[in-house]
C-alpha atoms as a PDB file:
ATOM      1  CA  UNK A   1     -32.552 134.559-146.645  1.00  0.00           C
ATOM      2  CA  UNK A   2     -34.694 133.594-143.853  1.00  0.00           C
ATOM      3  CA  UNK A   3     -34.183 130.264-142.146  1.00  0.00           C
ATOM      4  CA  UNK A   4     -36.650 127.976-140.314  1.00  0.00           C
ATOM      5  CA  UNK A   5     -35.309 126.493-137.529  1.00  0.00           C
ATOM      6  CA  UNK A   6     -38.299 124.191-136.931  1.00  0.00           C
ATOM      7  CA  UNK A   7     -37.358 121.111-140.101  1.00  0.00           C
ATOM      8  CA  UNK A   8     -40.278 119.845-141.863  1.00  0.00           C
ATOM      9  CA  UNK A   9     -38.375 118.216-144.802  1.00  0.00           C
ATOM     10  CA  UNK A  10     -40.215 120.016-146.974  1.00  0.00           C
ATOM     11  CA  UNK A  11     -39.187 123.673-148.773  1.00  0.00           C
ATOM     12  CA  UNK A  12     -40.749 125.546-151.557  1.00  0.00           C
ATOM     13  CA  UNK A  13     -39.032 127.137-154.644  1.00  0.00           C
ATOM     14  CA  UNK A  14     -37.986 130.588-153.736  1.00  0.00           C
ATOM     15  CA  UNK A  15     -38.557 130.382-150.052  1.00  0.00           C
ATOM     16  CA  UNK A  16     -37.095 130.013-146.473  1.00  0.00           C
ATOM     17  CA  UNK A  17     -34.934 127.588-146.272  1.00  0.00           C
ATOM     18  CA  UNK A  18     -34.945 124.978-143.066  1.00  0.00           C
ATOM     19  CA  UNK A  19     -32.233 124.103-140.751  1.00  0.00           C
ATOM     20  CA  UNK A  20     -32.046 121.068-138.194  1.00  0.00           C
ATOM     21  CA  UNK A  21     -29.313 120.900-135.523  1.00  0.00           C
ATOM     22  CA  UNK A  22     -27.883 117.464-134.430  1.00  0.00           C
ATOM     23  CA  UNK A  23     -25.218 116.758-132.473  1.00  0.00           C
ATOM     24  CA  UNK A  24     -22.281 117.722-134.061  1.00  0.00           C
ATOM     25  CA  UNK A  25     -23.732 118.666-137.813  1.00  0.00           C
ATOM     26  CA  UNK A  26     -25.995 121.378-138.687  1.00  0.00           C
ATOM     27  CA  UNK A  27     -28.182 120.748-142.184  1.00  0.00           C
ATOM     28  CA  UNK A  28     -29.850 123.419-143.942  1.00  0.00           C
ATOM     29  CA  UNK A  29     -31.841 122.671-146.447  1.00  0.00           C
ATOM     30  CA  UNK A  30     -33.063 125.352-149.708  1.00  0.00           C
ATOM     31  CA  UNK A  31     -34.777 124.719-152.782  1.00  0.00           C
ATOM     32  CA  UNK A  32     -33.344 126.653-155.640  1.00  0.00           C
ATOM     33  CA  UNK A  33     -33.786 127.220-159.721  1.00  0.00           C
ATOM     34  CA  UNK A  34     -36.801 126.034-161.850  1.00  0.00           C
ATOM     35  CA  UNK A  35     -36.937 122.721-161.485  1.00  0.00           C
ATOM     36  CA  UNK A  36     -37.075 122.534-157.437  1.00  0.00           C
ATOM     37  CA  UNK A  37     -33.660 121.213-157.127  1.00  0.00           C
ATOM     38  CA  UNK A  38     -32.679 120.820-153.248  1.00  0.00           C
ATOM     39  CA  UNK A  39     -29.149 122.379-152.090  1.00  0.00           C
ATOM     40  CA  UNK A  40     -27.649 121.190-148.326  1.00  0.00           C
ATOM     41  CA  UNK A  41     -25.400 122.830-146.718  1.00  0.00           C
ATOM     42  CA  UNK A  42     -23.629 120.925-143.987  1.00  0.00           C
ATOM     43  CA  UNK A  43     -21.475 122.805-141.464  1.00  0.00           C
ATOM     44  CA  UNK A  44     -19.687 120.915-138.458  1.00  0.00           C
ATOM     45  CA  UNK A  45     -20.758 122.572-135.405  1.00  0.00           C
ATOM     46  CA  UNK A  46     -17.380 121.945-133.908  1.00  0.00           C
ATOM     47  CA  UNK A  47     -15.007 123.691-136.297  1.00  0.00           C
ATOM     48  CA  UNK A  48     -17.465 126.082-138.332  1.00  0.00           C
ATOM     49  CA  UNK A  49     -16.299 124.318-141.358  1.00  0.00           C
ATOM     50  CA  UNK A  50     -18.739 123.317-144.188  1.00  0.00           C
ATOM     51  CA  UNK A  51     -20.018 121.297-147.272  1.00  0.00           C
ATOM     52  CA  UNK A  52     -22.488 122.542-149.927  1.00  0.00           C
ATOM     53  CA  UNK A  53     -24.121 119.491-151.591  1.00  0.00           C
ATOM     54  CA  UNK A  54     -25.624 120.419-155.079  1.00  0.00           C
ATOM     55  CA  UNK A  55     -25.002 123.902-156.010  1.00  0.00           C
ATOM     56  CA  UNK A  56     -27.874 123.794-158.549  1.00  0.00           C
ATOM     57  CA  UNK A  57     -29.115 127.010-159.243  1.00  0.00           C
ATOM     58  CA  UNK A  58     -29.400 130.596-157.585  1.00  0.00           C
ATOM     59  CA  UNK A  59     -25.457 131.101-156.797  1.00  0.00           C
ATOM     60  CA  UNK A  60     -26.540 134.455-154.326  1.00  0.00           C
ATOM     61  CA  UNK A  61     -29.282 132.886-153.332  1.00  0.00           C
ATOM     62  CA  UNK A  62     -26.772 130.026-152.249  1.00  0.00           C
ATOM     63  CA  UNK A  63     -24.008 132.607-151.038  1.00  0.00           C
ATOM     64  CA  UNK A  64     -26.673 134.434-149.006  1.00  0.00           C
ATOM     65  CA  UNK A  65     -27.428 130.503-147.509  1.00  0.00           C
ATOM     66  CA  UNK A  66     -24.064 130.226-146.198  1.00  0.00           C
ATOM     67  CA  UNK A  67     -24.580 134.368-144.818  1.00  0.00           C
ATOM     68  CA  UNK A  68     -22.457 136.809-144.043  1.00  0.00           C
ATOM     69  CA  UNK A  69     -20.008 138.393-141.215  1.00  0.00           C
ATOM     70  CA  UNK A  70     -17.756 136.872-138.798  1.00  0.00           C
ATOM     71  CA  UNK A  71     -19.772 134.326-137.682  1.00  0.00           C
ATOM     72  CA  UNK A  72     -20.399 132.551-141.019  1.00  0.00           C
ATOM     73  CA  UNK A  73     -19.377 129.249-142.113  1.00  0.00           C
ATOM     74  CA  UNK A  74     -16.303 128.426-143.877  1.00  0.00           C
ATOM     75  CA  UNK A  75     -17.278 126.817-147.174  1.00  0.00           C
ATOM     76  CA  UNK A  76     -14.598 124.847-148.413  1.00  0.00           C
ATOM     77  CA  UNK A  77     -16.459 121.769-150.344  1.00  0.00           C
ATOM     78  CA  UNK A  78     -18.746 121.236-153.333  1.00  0.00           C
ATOM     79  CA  UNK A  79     -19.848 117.822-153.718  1.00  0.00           C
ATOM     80  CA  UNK A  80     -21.916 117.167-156.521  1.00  0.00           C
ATOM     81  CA  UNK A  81     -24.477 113.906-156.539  1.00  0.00           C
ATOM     82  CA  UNK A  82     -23.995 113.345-160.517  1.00  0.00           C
ATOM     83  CA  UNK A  83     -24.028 114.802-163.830  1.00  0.00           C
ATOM     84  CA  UNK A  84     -26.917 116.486-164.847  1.00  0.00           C
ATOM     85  CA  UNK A  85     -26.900 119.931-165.537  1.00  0.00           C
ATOM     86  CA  UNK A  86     -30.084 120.808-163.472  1.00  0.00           C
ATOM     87  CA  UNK A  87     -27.694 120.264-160.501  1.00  0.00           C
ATOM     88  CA  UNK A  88     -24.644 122.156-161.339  1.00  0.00           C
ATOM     89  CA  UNK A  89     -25.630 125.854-162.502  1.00  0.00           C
ATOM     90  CA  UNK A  90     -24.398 127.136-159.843  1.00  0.00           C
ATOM     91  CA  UNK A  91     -21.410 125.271-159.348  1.00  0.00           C
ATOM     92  CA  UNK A  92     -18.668 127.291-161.091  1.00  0.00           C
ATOM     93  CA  UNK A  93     -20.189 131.097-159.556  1.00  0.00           C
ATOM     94  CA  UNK A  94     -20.240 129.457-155.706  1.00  0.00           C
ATOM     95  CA  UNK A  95     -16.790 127.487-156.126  1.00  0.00           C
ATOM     96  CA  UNK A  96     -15.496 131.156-157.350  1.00  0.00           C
ATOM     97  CA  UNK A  97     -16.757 133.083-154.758  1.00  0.00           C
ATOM     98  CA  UNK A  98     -15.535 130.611-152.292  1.00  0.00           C
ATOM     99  CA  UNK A  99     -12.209 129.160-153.533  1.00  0.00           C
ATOM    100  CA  UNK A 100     -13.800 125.572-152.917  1.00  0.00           C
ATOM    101  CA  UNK A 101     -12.640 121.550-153.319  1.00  0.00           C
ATOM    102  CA  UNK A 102     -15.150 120.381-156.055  1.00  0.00           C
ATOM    103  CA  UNK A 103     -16.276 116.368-155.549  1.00  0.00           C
ATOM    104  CA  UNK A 104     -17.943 114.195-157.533  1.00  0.00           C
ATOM    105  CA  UNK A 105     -17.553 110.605-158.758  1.00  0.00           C
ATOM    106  CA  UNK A 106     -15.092 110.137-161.871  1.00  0.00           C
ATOM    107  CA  UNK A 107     -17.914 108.540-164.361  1.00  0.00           C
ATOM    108  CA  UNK A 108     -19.676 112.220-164.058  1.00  0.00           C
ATOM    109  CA  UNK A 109     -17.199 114.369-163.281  1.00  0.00           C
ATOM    110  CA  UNK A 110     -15.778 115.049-167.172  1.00  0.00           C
ATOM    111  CA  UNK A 111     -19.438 116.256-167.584  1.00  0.00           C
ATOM    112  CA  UNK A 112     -19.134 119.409-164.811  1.00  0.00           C
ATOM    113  CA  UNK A 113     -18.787 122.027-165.623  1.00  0.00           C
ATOM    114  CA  UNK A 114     -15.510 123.135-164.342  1.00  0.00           C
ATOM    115  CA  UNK A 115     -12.520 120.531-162.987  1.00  0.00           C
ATOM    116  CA  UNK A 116     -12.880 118.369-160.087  1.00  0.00           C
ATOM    117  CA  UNK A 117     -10.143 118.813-157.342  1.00  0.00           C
ATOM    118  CA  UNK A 118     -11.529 115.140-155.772  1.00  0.00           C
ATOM    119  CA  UNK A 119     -12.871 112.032-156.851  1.00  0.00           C
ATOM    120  CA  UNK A 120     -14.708 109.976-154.944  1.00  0.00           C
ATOM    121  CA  UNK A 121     -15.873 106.353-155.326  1.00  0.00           C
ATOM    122  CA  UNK A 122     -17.785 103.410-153.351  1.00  0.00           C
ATOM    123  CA  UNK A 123     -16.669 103.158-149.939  1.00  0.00           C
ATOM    124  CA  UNK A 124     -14.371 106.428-149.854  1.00  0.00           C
ATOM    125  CA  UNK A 125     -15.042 109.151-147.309  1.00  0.00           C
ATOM    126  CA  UNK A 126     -15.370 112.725-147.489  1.00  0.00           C
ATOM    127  CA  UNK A 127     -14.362 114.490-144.548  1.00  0.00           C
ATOM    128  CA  UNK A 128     -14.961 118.433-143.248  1.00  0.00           C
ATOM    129  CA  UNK A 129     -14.408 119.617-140.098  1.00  0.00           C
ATOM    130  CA  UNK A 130     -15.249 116.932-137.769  1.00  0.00           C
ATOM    131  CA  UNK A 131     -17.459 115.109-139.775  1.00  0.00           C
ATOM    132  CA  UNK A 132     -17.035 112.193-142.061  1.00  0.00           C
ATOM    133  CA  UNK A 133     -19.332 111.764-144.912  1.00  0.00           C
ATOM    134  CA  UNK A 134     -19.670 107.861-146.349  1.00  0.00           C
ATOM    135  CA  UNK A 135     -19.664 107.907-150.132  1.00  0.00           C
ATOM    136  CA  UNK A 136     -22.400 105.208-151.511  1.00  0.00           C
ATOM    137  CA  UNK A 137     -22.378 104.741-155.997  1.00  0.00           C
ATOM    138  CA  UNK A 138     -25.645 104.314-156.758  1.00  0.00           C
ATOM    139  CA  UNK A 139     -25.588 103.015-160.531  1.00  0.00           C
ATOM    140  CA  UNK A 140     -28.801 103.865-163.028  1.00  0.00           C
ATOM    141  CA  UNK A 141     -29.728 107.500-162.950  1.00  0.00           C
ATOM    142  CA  UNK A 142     -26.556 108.550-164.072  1.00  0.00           C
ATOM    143  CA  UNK A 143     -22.680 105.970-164.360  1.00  0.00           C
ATOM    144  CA  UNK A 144     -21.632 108.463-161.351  1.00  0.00           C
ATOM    145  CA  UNK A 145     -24.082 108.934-159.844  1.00  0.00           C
ATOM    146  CA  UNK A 146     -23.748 109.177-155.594  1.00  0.00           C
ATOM    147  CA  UNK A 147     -24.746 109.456-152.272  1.00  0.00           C
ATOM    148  CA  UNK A 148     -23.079 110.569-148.845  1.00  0.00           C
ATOM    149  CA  UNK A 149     -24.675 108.781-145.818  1.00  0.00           C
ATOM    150  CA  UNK A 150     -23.595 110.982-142.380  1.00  0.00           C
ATOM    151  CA  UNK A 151     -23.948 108.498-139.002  1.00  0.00           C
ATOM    152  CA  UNK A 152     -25.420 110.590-136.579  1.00  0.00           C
ATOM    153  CA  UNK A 153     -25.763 109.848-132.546  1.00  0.00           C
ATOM    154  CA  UNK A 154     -29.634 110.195-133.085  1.00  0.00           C
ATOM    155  CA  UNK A 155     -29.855 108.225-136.733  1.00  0.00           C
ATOM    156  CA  UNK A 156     -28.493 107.576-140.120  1.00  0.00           C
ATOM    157  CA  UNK A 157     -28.607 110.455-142.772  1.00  0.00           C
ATOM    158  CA  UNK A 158     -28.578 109.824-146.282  1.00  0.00           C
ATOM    159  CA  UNK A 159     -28.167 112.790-149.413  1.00  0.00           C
ATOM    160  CA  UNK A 160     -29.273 110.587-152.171  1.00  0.00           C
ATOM    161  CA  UNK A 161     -29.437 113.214-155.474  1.00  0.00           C
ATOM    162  CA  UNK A 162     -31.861 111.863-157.898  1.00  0.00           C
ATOM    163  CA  UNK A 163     -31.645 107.853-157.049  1.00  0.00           C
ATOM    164  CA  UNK A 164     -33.886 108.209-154.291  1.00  0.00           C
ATOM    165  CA  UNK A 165     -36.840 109.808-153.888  1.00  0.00           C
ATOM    166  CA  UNK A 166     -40.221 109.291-151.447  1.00  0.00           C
ATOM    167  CA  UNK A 167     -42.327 107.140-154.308  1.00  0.00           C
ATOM    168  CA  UNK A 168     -38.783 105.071-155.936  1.00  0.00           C
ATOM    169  CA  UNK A 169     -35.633 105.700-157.390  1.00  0.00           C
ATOM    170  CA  UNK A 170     -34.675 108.292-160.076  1.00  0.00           C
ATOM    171  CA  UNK A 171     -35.782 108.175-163.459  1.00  0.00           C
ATOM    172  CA  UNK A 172     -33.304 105.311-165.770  1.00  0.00           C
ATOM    173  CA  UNK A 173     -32.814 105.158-169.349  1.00  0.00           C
ATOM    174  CA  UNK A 174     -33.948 101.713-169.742  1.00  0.00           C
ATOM    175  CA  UNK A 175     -34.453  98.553-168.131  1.00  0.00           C
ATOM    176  CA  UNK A 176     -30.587  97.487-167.634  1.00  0.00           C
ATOM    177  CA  UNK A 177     -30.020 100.985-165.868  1.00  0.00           C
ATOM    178  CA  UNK A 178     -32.675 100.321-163.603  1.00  0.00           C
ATOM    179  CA  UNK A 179     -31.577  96.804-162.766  1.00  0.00           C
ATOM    180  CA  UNK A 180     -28.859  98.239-161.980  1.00  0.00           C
ATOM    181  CA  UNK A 181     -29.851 100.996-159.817  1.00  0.00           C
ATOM    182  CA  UNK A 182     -32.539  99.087-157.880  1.00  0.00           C
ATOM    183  CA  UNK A 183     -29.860  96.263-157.272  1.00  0.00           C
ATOM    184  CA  UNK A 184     -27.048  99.278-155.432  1.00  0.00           C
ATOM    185  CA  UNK A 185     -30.498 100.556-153.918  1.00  0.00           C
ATOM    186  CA  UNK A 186     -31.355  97.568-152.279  1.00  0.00           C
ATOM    187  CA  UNK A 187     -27.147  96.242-151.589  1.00  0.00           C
ATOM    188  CA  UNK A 188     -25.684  99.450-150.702  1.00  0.00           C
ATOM    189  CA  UNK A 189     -28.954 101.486-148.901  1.00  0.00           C
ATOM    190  CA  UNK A 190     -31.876  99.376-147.731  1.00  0.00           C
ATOM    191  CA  UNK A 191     -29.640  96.372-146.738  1.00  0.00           C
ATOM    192  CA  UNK A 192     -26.961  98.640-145.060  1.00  0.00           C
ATOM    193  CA  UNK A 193     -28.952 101.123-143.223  1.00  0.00           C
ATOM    194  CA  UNK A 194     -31.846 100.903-140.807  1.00  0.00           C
ATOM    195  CA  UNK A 195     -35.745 102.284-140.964  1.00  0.00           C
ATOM    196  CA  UNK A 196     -35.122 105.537-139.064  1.00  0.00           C
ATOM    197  CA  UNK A 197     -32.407 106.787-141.796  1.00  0.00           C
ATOM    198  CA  UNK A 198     -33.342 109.998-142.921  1.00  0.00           C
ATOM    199  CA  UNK A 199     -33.777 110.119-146.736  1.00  0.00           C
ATOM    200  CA  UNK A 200     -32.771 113.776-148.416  1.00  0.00           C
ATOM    201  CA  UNK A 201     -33.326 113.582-151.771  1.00  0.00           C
ATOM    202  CA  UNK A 202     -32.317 116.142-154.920  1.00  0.00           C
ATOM    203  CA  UNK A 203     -35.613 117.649-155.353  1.00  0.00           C
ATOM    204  CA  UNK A 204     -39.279 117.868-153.228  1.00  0.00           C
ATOM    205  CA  UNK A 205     -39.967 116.664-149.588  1.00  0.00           C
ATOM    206  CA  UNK A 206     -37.871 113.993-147.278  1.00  0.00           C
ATOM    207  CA  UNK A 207     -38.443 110.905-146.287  1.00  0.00           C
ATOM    208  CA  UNK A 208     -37.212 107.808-144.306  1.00  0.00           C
ATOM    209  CA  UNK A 209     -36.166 104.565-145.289  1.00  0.00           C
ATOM    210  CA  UNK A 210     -38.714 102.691-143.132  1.00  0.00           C
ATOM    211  CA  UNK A 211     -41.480 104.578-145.193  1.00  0.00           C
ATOM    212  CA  UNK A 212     -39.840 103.147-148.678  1.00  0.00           C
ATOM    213  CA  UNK A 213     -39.077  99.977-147.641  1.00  0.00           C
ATOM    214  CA  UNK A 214     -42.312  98.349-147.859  1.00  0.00           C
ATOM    215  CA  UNK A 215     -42.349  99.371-151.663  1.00  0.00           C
ATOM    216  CA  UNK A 216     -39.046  97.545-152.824  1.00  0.00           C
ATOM    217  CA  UNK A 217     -41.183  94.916-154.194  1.00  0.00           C
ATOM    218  CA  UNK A 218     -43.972  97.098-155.790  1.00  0.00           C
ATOM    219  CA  UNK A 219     -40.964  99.190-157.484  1.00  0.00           C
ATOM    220  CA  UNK A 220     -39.304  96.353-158.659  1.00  0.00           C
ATOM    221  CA  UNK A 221     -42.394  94.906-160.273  1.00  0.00           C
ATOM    222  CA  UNK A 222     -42.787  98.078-162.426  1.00  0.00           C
ATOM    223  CA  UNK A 223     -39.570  98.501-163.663  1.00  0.00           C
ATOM    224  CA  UNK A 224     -39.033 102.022-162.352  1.00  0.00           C
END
């Protein structure tokens, strides 16, 4: 698979993926399946150890992600950001071929596909390597639905799955599930983390919470 090492935030179904270096975490970035779904792999640049968030579709396409020889990371975690099945295709091939943890939150994990070894809730931390991953429940999209917010030396990063995306949250079932996931939106992200946080959401381009920000109100007013 060929890698871009210059990070746009954006990738295209079927093509290079893009990798950014930071201080002590390096994030690559792929889109994979039919619907655009994004996978991030996360490998601490310390220990060689890493974290595949989202295993959605494409399990070689995935394996050839993580590459090949002796220089290739260690996979050892699967964290999936909620429930629904566009996210998860993948997940039993790539935790086979790599004898991974699987992680998710216990409201979606009875709907994976194959058994969690972890569950995670608000305010829990997911560690690899060197690096600690926040865990943030985001409430709406899906009951278990999550996020894992990484504190770099340059800025906040946030993996927010389907409950944030550059235009609003993730699509609810109704009025009470957006209430509910505009509310841990604006407690748990916007209130908690500055403007320069980078956003990566589950499918299509980045963004930053500074750029969303100014909608809060505009969002709230429509009611999704």
């Amino acid at each position: 698979m060929d890698v871009l090492e210059s990070y746009s935030g954006h990738t295209d179904p079927g093509g290079a993926a893009i990798r950014r270096d930071l201080d002590a975490l390096s994030i690559t970035k792929v889109s994979v399946g039919p619907m655009d779904n994004n996978a991030y792999l996360l490998v601490c640049r310390a220990t060689n150890e890493a974290l595949l968030i989202d295993a959605a579709n494409e399990p070689d396409r995935l394996a050839d992600l993580v590459g090949s020889g002796e220089s290739r990371p260690e996979l050892r975690h699967l964290v999936t950001t909620h429930r629904h099945a566009d996210h998860w295709q993948a997940l039993g091939a790539v935790a086979g071929m790599f004898q991974t943890r699987q992680i998710a939150h216990p409201l979606d994990a009875g709907e994976l596909p194959i058994p969690m070894d972890e569950l995670v809730e608000q305010g829990d931390t997911v560690r690899f390597g060197d690096i600690e991953l926040e865990v943030v429940h985001l409430r709406g999209h899906t009951p278990g639905s999550i996020a894992l917010v990484y504190r770099g030396a340059d800025r906040p990063h946030i993996f927010t799955g389907d409950s944030l995306f550059p235009g609003g949250p993730g699509k609810t079932a109704g009025p009470k599930e957006f209430a509910s996931l505009i509310g841990d939106l604006e407690s748990r992200v916007f209130e908690q983390l500055p403007d320069e946080t980078w956003v990566y959401p589950g499918h299509g381009d980045d963004t930053t919470l500074g750029t969303e920000r100014p909608s809060l109100p505009k969002w709230k007013a429509r009611g999704w």
